[in-house]
N, C-alpha and C. Protein backbone atom coordinates (compact mmCIF):
# COMPACT_ATOMS: atom_id res chain seq x y z
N UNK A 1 -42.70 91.37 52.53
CA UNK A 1 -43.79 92.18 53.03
C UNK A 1 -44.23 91.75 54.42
N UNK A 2 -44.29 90.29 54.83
CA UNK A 2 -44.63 89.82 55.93
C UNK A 2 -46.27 89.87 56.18
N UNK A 3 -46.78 89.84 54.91
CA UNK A 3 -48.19 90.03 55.22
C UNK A 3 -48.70 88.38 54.41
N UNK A 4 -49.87 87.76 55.31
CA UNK A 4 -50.54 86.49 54.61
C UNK A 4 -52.21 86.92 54.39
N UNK A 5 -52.26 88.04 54.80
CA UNK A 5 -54.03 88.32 54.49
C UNK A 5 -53.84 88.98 53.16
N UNK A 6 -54.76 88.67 52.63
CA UNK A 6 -54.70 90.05 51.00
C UNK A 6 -56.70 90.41 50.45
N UNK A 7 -56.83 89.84 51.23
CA UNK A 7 -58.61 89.86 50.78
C UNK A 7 -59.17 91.10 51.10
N UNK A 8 -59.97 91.20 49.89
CA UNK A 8 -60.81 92.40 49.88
C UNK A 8 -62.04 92.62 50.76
N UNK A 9 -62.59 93.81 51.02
CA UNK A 9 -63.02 94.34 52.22
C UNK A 9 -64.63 93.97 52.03
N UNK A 10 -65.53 93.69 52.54
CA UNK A 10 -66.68 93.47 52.15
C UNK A 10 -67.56 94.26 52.79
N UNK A 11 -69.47 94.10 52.32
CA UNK A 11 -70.35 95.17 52.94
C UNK A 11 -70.84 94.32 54.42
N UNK A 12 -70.85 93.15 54.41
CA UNK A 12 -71.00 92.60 55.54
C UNK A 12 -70.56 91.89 56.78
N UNK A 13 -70.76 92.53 57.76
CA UNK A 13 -70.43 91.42 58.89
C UNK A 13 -70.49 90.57 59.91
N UNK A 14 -70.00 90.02 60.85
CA UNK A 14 -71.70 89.18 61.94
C UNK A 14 -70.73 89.03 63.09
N UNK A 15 -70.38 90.15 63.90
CA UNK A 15 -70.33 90.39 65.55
C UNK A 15 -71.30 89.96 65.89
N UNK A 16 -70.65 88.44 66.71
CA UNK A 16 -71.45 88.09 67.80
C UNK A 16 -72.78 87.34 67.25
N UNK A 17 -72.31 86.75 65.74
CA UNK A 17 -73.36 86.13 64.87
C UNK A 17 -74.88 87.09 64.81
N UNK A 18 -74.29 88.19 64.34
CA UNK A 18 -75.48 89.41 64.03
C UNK A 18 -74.77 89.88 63.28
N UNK A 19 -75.77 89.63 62.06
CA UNK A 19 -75.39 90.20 60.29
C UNK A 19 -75.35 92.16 60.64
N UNK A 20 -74.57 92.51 60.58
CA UNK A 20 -74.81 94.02 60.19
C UNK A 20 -74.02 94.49 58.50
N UNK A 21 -74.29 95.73 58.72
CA UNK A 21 -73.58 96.58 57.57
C UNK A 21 -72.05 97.06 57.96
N UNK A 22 -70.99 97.03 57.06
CA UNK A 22 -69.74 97.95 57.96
C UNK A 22 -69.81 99.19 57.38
N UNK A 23 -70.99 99.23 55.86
CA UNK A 23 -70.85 100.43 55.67
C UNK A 23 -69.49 100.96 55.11
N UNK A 24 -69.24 103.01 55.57
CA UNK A 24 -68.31 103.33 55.14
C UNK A 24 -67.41 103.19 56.26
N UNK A 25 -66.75 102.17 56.76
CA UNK A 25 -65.98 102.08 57.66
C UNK A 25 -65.58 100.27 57.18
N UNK A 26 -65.56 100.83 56.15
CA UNK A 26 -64.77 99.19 55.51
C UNK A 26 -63.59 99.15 55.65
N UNK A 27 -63.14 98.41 55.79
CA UNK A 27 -61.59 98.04 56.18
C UNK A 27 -61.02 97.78 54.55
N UNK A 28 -58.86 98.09 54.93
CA UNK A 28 -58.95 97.86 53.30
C UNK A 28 -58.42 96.85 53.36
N UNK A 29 -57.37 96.38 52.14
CA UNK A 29 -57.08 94.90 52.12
C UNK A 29 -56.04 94.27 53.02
N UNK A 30 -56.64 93.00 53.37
CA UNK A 30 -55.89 92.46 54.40
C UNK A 30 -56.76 92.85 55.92
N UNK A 31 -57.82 93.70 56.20
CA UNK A 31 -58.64 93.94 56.88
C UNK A 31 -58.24 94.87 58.10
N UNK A 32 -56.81 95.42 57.06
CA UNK A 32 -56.12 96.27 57.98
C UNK A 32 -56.79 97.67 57.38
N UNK A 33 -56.99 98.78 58.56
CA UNK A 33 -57.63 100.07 58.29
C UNK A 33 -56.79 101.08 57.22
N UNK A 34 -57.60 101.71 56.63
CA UNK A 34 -56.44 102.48 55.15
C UNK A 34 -56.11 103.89 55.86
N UNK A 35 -55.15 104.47 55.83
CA UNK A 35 -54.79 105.62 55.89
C UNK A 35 -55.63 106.70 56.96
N UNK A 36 -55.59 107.31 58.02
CA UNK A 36 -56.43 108.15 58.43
C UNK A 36 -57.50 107.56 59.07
N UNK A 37 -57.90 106.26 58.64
CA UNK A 37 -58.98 105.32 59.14
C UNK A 37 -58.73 104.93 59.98
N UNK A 38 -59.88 105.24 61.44
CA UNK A 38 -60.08 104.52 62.73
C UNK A 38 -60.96 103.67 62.94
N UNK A 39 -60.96 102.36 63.14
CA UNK A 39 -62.34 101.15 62.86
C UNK A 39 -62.60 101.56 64.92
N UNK A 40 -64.00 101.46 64.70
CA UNK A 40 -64.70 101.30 65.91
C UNK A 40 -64.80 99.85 66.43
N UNK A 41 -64.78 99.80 67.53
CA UNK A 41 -64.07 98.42 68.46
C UNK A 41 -65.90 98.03 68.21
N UNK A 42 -65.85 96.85 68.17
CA UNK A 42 -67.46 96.15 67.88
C UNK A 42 -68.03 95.64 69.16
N UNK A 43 -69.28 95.93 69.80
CA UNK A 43 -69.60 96.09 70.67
C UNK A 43 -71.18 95.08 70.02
N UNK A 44 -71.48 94.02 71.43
CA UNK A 44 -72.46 93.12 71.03
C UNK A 44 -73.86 94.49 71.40
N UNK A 45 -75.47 93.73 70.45
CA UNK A 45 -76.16 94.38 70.74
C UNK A 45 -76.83 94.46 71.97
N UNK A 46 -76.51 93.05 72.68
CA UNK A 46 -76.99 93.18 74.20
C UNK A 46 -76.04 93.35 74.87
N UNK A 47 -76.29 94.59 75.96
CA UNK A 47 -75.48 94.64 77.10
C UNK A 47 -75.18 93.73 77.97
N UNK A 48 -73.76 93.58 78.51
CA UNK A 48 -73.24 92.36 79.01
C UNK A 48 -73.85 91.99 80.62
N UNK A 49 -74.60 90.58 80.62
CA UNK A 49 -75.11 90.51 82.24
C UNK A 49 -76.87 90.80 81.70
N UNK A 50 -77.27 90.34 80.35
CA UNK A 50 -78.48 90.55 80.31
C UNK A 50 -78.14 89.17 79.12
N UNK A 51 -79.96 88.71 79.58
CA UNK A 51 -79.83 87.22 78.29
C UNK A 51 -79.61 85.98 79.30
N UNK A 52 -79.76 85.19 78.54
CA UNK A 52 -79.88 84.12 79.64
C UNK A 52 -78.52 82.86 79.02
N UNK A 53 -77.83 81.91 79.66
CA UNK A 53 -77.16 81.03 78.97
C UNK A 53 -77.77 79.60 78.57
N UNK A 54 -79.26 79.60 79.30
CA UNK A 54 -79.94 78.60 79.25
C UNK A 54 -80.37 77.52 77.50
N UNK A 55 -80.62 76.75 77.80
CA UNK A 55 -80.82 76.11 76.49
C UNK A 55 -82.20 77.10 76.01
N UNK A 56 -82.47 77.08 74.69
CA UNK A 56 -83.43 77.23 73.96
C UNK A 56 -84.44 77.04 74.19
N UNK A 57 -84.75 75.71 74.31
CA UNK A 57 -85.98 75.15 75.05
C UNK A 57 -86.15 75.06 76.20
N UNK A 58 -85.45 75.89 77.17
CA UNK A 58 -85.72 75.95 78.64
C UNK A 58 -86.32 77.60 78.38
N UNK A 59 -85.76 78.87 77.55
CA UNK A 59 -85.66 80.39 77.37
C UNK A 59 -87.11 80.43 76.27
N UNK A 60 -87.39 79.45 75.57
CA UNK A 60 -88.59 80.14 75.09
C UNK A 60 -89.86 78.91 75.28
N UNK A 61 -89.47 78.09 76.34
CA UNK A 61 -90.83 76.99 76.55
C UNK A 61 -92.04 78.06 76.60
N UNK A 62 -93.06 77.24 75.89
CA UNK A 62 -94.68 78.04 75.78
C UNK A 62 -94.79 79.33 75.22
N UNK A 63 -93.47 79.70 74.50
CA UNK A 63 -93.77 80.97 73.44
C UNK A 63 -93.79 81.03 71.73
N UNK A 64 -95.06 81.41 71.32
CA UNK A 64 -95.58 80.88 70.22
C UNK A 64 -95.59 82.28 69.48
N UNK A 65 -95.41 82.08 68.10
CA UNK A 65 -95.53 83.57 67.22
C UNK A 65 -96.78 83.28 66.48
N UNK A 66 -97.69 83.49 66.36
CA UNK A 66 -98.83 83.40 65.23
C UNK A 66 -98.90 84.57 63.79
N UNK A 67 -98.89 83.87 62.81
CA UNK A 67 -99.42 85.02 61.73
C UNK A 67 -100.69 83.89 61.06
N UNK A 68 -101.56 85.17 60.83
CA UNK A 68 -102.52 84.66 59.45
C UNK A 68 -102.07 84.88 58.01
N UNK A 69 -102.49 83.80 57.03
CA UNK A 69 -102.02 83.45 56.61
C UNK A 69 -103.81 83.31 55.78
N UNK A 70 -103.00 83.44 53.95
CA UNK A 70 -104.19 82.65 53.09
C UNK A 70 -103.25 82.24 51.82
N UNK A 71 -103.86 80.80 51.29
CA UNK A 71 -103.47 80.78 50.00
C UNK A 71 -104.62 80.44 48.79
N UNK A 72 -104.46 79.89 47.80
CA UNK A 72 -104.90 80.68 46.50
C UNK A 72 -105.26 78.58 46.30
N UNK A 73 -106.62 78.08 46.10
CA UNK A 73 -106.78 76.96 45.86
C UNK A 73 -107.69 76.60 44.58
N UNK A 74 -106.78 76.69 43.35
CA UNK A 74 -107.51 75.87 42.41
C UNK A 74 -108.93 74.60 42.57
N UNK A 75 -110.04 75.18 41.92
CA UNK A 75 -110.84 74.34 42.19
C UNK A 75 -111.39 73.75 40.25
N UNK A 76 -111.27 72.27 40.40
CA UNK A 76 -111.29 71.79 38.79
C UNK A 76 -112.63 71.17 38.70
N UNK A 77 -113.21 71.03 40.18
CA UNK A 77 -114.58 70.62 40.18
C UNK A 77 -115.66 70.99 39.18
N UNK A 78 -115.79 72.22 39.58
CA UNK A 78 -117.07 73.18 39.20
C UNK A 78 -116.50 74.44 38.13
N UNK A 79 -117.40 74.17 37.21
CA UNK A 79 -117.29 75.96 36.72
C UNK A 79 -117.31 76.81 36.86
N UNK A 80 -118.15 77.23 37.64
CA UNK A 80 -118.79 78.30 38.76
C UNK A 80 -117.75 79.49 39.35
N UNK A 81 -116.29 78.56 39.58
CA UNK A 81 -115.33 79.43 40.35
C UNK A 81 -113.79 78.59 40.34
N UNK A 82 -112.76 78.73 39.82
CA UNK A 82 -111.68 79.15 39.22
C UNK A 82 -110.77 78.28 40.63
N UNK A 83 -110.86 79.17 41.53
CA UNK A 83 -110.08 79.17 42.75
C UNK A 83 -110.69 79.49 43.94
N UNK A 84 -110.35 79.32 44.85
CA UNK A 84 -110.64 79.51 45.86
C UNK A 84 -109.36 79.87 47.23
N UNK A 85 -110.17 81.23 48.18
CA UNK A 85 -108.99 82.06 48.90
C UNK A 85 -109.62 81.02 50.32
N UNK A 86 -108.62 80.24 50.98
CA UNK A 86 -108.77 79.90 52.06
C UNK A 86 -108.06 80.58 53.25
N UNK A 87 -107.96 80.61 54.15
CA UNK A 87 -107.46 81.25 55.42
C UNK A 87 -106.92 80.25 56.33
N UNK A 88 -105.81 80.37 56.86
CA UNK A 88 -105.19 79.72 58.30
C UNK A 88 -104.37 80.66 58.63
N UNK A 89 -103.66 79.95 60.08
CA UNK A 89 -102.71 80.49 60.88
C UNK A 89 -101.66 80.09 60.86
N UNK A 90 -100.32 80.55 61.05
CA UNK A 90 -98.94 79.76 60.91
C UNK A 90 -98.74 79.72 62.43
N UNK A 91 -98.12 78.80 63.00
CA UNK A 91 -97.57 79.02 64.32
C UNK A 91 -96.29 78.70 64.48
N UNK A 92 -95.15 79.56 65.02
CA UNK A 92 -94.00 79.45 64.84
C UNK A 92 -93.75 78.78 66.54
N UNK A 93 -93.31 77.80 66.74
CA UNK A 93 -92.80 77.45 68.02
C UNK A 93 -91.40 77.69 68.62
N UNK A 94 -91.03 78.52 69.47
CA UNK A 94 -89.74 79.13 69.60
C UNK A 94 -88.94 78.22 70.24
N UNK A 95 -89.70 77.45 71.29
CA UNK A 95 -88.95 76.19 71.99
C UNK A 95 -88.17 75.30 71.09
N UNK A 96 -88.80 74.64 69.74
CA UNK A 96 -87.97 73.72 69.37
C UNK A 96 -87.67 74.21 67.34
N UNK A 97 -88.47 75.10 67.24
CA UNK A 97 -88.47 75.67 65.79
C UNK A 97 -89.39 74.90 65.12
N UNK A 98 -90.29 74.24 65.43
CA UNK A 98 -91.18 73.64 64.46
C UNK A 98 -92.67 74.80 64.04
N UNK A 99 -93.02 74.37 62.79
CA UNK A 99 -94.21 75.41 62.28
C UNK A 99 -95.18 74.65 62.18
N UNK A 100 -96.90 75.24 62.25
CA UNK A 100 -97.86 74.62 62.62
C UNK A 100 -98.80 75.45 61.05
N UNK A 101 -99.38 74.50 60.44
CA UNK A 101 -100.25 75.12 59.61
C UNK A 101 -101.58 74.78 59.95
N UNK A 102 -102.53 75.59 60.35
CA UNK A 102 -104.16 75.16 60.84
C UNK A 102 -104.52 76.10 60.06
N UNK A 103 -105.65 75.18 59.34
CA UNK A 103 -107.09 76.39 58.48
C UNK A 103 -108.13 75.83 60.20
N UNK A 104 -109.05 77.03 60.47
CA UNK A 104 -109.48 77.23 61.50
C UNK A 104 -111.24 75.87 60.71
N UNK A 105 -111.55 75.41 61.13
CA UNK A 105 -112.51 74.34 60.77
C UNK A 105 -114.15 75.21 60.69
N UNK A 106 -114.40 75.17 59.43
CA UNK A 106 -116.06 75.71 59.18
C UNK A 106 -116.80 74.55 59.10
N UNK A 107 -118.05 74.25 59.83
CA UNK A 107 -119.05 73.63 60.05
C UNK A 107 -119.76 72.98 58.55
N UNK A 108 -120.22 72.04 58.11
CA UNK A 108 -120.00 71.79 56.61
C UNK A 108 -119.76 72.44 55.51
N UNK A 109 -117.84 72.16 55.78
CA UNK A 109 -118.12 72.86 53.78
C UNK A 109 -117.64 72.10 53.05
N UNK A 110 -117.88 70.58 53.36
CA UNK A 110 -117.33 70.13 52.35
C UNK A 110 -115.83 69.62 52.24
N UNK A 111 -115.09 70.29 52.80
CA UNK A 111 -113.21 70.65 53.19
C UNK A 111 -112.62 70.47 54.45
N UNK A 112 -111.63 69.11 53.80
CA UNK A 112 -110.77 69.04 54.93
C UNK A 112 -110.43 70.07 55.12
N UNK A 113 -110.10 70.66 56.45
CA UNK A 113 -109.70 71.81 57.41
C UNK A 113 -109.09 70.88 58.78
N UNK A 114 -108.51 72.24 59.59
CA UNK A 114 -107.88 71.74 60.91
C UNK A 114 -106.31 71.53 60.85
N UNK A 115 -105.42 70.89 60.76
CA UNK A 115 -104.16 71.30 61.23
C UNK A 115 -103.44 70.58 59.45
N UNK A 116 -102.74 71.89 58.71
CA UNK A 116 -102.88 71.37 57.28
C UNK A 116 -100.95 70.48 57.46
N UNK A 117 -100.63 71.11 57.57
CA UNK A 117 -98.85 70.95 57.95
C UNK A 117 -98.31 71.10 59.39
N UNK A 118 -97.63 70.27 59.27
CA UNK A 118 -96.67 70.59 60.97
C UNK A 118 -95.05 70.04 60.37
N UNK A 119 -94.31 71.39 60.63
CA UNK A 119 -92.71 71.21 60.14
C UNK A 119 -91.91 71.00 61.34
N UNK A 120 -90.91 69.90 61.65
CA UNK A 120 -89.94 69.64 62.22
C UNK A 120 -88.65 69.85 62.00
N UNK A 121 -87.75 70.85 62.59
CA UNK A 121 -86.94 70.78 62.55
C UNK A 121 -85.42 69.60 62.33
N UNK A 122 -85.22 69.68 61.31
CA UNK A 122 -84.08 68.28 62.06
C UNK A 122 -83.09 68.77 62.17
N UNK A 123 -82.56 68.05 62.94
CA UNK A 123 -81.02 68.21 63.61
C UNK A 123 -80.14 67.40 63.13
């Protein structure tokens, strides 16, 4: 036969390390096209001569993503109330990938507040 591929065709693929769909334009086995089938030449999503080659941390120094954020805090103290809904912010740091957890600090309540988690990436 002269053939060493034999694998079956799958729904996913990652041109240019970007997950897409192939959809109905799956290839058949061996990843050769079936009968009548023309595969479209794969084309990146950024146009070529746009984007930068720079490191990471040179392309997103000082750009921060924020979401708010609440979770759900069992309280065993008191009878009175069950749980308690607190509030913070997540901060995603694009420069090096680390995440920032801050509950924003209320004037006596009692509760540590102020910066709850900070995640580091490792390498």
């Amino acid at each position: 036969l002269g053939k060493e591929k034999f694998h079956k065709s799958h729904h996913f693929d990652f041109p240019n390390d970007v997950p897409t769909m192939v959809g109905e334009e799956k290839p058949g086995i061996g990843g050769e096209p079936l009968l009548g089938q023309k595969l479209k030449p794969k084309f990146s999503v950024f146009p070529k001569g746009q984007g930068s080659d720079a490191p990471a941390w040179v392309v997103f120094d000082k750009q921060v993503l924020c979401f708010k954020a609440y979770f759900q805090e069992s309280v065993h103290e008191r009878r009175e109330e069950q749980y308690r809904i607190r509030k913070c912010k997540i901060y995603f740091y694009l420069e090096d990938d680390t995440i920032q957890v801050v509950e924003p600090e209320v004037k006596n309540s009692g509760i540590t507040q102020g910066t709850i988690a900070f995640f580091k990436k490792e390498l």
